[in-house]
Protein backbone atom coordinates (compact mmCIF):
# COMPACT_ATOMS: atom_id res chain seq x y z
CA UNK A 1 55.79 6.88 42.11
CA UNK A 2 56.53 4.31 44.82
CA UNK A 3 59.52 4.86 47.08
CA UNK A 4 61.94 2.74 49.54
CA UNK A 5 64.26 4.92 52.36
CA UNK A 6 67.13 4.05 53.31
CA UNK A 7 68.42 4.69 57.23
CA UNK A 8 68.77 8.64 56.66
CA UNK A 9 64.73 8.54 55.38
CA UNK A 10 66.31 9.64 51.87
CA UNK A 11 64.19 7.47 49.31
CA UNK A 12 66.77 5.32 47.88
CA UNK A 13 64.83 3.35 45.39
CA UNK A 14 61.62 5.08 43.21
CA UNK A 15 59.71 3.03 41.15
CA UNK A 16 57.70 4.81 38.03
CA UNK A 17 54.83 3.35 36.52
CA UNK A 18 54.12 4.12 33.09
CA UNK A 19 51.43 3.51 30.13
CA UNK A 20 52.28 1.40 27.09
CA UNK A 21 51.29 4.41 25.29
CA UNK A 22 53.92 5.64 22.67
CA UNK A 23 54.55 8.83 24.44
CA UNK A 24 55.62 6.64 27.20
CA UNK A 25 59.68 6.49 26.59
CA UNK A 26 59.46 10.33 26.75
CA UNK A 27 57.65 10.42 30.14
CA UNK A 28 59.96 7.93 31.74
CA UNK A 29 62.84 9.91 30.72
CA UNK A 30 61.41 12.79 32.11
CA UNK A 31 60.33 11.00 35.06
CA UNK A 32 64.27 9.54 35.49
CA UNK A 33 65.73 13.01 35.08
CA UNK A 34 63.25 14.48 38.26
CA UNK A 35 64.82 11.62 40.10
CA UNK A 36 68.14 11.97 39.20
CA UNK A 37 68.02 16.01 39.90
CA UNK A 38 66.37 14.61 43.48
CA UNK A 39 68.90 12.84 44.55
CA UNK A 40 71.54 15.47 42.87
CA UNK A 41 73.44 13.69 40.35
CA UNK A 42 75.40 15.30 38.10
CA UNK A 43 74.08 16.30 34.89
CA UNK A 44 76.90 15.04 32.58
CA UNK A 45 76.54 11.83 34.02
CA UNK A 46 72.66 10.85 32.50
CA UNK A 47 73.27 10.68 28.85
CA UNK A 48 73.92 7.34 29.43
CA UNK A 49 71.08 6.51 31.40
CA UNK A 50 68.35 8.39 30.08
CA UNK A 51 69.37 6.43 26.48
CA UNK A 52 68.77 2.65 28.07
CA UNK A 53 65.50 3.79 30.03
CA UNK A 54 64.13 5.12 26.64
CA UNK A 55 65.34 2.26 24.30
CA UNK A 56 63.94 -0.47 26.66
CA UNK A 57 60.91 1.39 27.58
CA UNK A 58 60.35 1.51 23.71
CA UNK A 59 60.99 -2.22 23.80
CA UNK A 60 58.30 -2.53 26.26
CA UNK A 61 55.89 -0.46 24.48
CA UNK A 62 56.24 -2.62 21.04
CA UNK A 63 57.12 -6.08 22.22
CA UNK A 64 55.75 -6.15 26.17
CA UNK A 65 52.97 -5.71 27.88
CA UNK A 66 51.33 -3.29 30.43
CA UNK A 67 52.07 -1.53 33.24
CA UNK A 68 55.59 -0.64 32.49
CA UNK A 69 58.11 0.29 35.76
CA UNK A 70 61.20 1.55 35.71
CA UNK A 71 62.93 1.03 38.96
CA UNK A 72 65.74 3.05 40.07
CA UNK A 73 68.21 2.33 42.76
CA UNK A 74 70.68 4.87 44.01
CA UNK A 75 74.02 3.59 45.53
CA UNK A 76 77.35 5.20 46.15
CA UNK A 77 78.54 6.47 43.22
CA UNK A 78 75.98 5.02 40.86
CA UNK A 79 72.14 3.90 40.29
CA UNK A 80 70.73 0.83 39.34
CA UNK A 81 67.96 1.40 36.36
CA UNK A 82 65.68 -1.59 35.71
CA UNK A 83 62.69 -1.70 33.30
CA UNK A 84 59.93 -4.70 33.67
CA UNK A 85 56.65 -5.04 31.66
């Protein structure tokens, strides 16, 4: 997992690299949630989330190609989630 700090040295972006194996919407969930309970967002707040990083990481897995990365970018009060093949 590559990482970007911000001024404080507290990553602020993470970039996961995954497999365009079919497991591979389940590990990038799990992967988002260790980075979400990193950084200490609230649980009630993921649903969301986690459902678009496993629906287009399942798009990349059928229609794209390999290596997979999820990129997440915290801000105040929210986190940027994109998904490249």
């Amino acid at each position: 997992m590559d990482e970007a700090q911000d001024g404080s040295g507290s990553p602020r972006t993470k970039v996961i690299e995954l497999d365009g194996d079919p497991d591979a919407p389940s590990r990038g969930r799990h992967a988002v949630t260790a980075v979400l309970d990193e950084w200490g967002c609230e649980p009630g707040a993921r649903e969301d989330l986690l459902l678009v990083v496993s629906e287009l990481v399942t798009n990349a897995v059928v229609h794209g190609g390999e290596p997979i990365r999820v990129t997440m970018v915290r801000a105040p009060e929210r986190v940027r989630v994109e998904v490249t093949d």
